[in-house]
PDB file of N, CA and C in Angstrom:
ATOM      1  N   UNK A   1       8.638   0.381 -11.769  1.00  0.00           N
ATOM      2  CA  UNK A   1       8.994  -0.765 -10.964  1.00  0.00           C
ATOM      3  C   UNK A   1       8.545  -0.503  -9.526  1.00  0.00           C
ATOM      4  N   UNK A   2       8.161  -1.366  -9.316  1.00  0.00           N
ATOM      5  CA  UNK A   2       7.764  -1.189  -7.625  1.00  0.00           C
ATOM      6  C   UNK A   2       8.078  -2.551  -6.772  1.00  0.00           C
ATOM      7  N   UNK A   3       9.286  -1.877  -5.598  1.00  0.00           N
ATOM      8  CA  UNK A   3       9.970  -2.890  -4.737  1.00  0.00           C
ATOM      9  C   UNK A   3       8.971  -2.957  -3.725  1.00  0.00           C
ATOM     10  N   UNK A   4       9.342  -3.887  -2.334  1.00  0.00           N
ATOM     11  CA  UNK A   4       9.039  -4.174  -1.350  1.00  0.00           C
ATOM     12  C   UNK A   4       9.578  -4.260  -0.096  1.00  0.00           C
ATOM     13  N   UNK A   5       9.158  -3.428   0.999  1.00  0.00           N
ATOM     14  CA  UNK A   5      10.470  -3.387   2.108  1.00  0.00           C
ATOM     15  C   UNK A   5      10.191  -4.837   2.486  1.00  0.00           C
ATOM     16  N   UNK A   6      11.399  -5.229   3.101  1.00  0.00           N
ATOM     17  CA  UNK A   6      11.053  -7.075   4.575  1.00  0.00           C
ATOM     18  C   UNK A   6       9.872  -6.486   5.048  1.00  0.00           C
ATOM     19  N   UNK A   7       9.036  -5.409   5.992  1.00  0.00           N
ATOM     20  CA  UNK A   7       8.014  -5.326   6.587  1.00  0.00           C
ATOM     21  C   UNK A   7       7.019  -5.402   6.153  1.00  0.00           C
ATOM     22  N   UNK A   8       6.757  -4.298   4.462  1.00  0.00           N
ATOM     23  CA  UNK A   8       5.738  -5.377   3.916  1.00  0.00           C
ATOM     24  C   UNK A   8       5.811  -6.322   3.381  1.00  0.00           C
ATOM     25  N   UNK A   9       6.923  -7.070   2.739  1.00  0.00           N
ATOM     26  CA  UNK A   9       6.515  -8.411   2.615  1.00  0.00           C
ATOM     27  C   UNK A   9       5.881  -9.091   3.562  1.00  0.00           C
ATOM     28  N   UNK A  10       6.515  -9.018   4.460  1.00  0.00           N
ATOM     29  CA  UNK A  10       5.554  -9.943   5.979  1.00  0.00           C
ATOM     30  C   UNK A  10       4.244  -9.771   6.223  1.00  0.00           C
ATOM     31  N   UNK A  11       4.238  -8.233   5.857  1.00  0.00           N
ATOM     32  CA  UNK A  11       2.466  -7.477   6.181  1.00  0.00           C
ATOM     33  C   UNK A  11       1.358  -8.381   5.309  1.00  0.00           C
ATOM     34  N   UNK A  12       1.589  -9.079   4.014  1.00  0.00           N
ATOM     35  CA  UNK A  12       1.081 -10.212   3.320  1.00  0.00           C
ATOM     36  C   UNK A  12       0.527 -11.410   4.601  1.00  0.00           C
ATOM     37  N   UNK A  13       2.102 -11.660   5.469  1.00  0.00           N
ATOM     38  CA  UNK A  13       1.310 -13.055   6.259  1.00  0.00           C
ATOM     39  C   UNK A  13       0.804 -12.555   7.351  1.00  0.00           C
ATOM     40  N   UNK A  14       1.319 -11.823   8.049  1.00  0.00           N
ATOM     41  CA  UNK A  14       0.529 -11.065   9.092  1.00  0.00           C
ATOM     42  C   UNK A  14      -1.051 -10.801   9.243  1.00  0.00           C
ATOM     43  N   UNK A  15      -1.625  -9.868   7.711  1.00  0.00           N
ATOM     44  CA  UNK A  15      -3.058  -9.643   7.747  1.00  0.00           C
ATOM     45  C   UNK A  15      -3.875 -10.558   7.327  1.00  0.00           C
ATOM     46  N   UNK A  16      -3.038 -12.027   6.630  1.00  0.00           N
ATOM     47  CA  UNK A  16      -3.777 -13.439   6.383  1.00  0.00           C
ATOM     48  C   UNK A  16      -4.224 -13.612   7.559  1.00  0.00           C
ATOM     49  N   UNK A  17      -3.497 -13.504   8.938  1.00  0.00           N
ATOM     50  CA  UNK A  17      -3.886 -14.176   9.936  1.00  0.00           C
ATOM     51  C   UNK A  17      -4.421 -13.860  10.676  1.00  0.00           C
ATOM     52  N   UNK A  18      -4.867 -12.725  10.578  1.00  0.00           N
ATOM     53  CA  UNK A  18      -6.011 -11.802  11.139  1.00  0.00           C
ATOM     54  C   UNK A  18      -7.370 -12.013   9.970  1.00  0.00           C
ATOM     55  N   UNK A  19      -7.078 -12.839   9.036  1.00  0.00           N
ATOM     56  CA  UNK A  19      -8.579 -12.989   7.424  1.00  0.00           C
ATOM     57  C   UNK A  19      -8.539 -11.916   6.877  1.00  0.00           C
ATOM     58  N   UNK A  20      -7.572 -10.952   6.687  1.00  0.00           N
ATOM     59  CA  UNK A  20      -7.521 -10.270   5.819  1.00  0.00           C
ATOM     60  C   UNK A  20      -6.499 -10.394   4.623  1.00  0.00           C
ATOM     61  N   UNK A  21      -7.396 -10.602   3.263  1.00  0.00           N
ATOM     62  CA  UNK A  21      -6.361 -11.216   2.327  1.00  0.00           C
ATOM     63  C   UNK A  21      -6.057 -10.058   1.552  1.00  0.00           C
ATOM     64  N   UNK A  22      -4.542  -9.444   1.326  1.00  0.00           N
ATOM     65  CA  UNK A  22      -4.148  -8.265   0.544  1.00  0.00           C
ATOM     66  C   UNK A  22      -3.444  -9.041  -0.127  1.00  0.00           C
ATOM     67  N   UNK A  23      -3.472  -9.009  -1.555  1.00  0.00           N
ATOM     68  CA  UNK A  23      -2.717  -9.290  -3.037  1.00  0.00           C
ATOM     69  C   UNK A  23      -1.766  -8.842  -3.343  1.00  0.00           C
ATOM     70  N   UNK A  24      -0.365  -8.985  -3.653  1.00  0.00           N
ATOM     71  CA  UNK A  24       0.447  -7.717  -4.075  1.00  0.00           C
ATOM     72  C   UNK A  24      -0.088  -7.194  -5.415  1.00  0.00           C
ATOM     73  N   UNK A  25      -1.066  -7.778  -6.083  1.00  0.00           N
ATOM     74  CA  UNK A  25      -1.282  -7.338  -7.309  1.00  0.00           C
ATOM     75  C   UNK A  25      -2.616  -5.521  -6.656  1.00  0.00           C
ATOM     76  N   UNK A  26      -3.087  -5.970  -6.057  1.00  0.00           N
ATOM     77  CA  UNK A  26      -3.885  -4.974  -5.220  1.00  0.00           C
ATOM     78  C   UNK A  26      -2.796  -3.764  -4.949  1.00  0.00           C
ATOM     79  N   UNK A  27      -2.069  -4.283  -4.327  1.00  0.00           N
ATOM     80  CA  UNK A  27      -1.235  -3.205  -3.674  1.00  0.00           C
ATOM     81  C   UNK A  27      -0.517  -2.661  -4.647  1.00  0.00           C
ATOM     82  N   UNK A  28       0.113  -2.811  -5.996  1.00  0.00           N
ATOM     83  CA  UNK A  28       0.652  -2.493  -6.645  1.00  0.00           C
ATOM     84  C   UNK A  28      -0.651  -1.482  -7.701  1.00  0.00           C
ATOM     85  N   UNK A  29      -1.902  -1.830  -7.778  1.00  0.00           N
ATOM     86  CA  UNK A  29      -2.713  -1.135  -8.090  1.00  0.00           C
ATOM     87  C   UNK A  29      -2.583   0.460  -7.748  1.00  0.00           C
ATOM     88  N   UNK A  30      -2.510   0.040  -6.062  1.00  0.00           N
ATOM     89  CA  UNK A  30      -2.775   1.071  -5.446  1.00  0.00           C
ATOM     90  C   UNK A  30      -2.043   2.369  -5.435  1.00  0.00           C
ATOM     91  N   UNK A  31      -0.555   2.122  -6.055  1.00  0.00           N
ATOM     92  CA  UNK A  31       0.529   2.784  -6.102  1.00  0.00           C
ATOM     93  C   UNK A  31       0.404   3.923  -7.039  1.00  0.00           C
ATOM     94  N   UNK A  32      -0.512   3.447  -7.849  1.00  0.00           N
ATOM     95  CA  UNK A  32      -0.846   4.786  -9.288  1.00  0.00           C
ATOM     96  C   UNK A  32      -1.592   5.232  -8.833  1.00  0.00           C
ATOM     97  N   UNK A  33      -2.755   5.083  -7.787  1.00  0.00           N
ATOM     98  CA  UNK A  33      -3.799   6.307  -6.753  1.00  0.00           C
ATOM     99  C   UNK A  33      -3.459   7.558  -6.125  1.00  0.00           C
ATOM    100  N   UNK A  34      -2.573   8.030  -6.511  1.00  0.00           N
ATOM    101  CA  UNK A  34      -1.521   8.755  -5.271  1.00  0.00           C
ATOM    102  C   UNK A  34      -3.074   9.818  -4.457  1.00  0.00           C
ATOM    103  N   UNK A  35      -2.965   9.591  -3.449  1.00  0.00           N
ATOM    104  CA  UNK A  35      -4.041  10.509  -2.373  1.00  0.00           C
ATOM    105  C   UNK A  35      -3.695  11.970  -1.845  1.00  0.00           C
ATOM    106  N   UNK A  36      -2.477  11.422  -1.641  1.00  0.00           N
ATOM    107  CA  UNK A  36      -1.328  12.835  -0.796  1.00  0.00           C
ATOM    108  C   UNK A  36      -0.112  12.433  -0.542  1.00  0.00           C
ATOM    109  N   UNK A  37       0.649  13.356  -0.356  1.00  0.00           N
ATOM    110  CA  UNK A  37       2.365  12.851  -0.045  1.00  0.00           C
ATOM    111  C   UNK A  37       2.493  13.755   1.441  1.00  0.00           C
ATOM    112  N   UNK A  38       3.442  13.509   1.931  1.00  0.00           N
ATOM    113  CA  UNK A  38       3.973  14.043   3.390  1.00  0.00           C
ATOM    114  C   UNK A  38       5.376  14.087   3.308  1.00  0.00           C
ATOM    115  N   UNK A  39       5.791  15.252   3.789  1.00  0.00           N
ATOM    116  CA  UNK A  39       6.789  15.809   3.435  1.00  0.00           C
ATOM    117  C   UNK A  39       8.196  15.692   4.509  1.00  0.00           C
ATOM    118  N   UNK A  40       8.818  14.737   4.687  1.00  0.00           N
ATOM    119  CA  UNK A  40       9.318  14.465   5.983  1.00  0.00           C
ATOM    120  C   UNK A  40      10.791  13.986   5.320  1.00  0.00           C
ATOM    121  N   UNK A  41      11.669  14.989   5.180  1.00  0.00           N
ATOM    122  CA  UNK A  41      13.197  14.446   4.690  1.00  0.00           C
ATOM    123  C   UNK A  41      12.514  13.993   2.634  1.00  0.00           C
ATOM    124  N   UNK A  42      12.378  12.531   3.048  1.00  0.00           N
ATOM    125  CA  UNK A  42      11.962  12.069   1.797  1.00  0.00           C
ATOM    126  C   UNK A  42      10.641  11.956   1.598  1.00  0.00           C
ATOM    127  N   UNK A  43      10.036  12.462   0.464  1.00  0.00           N
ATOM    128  CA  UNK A  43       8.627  12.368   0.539  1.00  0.00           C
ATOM    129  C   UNK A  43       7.768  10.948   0.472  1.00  0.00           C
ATOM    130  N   UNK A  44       6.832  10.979   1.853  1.00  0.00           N
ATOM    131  CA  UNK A  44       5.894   9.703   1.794  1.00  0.00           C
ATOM    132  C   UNK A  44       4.958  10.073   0.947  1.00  0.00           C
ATOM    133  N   UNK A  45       4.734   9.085   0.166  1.00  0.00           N
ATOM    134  CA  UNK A  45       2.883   8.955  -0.825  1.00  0.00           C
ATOM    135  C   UNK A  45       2.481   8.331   0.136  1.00  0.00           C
ATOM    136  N   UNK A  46       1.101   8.480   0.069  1.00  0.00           N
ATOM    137  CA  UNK A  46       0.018   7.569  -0.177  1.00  0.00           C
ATOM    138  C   UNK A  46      -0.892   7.166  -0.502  1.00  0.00           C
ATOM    139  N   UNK A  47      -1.381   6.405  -0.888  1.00  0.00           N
ATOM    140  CA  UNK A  47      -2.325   6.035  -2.104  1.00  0.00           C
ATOM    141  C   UNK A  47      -3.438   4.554  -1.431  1.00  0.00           C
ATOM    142  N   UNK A  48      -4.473   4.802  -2.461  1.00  0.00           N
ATOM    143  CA  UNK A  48      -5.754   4.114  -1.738  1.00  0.00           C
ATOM    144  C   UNK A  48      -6.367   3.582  -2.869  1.00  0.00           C
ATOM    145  N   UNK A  49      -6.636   2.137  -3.062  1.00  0.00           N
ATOM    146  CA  UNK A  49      -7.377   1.385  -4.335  1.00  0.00           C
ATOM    147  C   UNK A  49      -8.837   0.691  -3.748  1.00  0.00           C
ATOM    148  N   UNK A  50      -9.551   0.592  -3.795  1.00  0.00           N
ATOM    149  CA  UNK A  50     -11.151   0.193  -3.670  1.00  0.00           C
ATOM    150  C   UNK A  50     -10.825  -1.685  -3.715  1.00  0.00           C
ATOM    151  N   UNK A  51     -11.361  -2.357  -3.193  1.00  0.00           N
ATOM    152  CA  UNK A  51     -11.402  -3.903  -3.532  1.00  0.00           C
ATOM    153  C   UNK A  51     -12.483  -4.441  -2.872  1.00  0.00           C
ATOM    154  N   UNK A  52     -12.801  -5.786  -3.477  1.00  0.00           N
ATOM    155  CA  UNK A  52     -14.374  -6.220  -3.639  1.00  0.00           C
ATOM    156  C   UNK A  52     -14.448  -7.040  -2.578  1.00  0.00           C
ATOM    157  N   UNK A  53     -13.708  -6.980  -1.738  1.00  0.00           N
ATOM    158  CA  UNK A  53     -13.894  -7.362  -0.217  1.00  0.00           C
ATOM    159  C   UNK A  53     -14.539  -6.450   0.752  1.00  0.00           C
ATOM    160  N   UNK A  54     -14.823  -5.416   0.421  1.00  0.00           N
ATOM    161  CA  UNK A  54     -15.682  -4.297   1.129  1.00  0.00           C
ATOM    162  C   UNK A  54     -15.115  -3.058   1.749  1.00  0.00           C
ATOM    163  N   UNK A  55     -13.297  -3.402   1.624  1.00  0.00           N
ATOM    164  CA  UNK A  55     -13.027  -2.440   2.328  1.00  0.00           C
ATOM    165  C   UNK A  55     -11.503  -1.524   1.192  1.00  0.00           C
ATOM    166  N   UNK A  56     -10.533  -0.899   1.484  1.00  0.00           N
ATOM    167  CA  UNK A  56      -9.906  -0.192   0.169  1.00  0.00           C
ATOM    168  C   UNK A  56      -8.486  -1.167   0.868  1.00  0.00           C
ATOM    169  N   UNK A  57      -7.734  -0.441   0.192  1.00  0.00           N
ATOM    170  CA  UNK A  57      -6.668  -1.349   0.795  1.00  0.00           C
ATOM    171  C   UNK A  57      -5.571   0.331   0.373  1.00  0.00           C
ATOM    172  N   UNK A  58      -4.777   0.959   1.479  1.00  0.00           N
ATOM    173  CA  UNK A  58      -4.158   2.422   1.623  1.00  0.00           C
ATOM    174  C   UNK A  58      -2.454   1.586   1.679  1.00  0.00           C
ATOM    175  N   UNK A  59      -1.936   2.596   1.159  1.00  0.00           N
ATOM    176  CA  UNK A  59      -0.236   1.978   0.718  1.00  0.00           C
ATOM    177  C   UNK A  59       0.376   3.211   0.913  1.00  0.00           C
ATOM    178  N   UNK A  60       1.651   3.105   1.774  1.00  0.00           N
ATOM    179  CA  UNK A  60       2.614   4.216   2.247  1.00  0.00           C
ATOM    180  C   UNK A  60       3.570   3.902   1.204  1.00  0.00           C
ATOM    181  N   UNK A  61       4.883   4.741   0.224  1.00  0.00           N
ATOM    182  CA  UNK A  61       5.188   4.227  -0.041  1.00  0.00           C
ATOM    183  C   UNK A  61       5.995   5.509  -0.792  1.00  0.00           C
ATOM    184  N   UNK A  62       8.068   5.219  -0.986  1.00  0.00           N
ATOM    185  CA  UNK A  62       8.712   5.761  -0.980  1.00  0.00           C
ATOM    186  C   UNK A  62       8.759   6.067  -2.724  1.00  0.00           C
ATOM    187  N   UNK A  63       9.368   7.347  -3.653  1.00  0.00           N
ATOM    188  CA  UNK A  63       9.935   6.663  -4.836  1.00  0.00           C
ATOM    189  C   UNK A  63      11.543   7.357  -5.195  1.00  0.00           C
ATOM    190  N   UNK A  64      11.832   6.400  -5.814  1.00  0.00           N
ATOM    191  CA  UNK A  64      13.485   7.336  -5.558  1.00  0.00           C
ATOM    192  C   UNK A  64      14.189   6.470  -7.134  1.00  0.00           C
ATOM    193  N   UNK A  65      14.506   7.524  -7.895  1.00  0.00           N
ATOM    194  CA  UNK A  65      15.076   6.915  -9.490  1.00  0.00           C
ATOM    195  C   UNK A  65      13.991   6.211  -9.994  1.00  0.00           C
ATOM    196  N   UNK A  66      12.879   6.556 -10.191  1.00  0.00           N
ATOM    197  CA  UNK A  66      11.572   5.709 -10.946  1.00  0.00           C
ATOM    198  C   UNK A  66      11.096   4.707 -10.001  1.00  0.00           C
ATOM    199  N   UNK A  67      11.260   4.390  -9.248  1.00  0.00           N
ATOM    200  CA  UNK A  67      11.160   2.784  -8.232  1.00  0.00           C
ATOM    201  C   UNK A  67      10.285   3.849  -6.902  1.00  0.00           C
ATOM    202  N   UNK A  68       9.295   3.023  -6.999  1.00  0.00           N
ATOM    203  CA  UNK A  68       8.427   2.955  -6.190  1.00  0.00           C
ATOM    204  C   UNK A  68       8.902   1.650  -4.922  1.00  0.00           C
ATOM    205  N   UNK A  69       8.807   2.256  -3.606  1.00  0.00           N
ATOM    206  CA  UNK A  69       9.209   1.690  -2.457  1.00  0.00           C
ATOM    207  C   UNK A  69       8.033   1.482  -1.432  1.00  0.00           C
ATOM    208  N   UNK A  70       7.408   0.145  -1.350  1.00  0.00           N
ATOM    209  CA  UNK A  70       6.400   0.184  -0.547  1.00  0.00           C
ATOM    210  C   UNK A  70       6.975   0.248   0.813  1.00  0.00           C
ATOM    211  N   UNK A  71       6.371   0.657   1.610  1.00  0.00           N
ATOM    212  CA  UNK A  71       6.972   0.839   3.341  1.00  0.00           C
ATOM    213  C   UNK A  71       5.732  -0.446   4.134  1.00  0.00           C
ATOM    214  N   UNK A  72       4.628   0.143   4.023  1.00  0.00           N
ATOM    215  CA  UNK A  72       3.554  -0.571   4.705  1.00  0.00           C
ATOM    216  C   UNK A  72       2.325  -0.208   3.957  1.00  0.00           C
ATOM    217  N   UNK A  73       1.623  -1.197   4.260  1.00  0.00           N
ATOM    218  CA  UNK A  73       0.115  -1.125   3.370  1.00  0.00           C
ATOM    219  C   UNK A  73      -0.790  -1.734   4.778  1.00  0.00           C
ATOM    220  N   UNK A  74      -2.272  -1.028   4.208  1.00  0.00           N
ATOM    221  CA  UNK A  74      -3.321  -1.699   5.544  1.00  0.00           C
ATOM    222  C   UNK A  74      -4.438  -1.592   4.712  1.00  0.00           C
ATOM    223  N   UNK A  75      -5.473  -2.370   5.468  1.00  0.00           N
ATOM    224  CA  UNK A  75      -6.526  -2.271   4.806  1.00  0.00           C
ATOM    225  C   UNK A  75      -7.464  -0.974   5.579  1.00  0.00           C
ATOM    226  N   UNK A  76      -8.830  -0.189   4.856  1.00  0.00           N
ATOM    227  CA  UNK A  76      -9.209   1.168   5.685  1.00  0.00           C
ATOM    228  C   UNK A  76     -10.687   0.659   5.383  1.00  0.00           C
ATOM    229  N   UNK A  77     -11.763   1.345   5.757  1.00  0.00           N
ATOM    230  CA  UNK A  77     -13.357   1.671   5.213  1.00  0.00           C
ATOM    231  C   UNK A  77     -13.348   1.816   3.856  1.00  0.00           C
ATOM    232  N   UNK A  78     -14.097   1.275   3.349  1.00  0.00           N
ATOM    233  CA  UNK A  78     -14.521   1.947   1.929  1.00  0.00           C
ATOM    234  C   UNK A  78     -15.904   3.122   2.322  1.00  0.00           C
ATOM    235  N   UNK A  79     -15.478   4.117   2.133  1.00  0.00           N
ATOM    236  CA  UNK A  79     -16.144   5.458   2.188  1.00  0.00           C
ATOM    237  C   UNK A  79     -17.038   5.535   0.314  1.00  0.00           C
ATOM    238  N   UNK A  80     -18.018   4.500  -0.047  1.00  0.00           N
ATOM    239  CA  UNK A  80     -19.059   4.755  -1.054  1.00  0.00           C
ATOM    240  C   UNK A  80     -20.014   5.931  -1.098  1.00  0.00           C
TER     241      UNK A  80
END
């Protein structure tokens, strides 16, 4: 299962309005990428999925009892 904090939900209308369109279906992709975790109290993931807009789309994101906790997501370079 994978929740959503209020901040990223908003992060959806926020990067519309800058023309950047992130999917939650994207972002939920991205959650099985794991890249690296950071070790701070509770451990941050983060994880990075490729999309055909040119650029990846990188997801911070908590897990605690099976549940995946998105914090914030952005879009980065796609490094091909």
């Amino acid at each position: 299962m994978i929740l959503f904090t209020a901040y990223a939900n908003k992060k959806f209308d926020i990067l519309k309005r800058h023309g950047c369109v992130i999917t939650r279906e994207s972002v939920c992709d991205a959650v099985g990428s794991v890249l690296g975790e950071e070790a701070t109290g509770q451990k941050l993931f983060f994880a990075e999925k490729k999309t055909d807009q040119g650029y990846a789309v990188r997801v911070a994101y908590r897990t605690e009892a099976g549940v995946a906790r998105v914090i914030t997501f952005y879009p980065v370079s796609r490094n091909d």
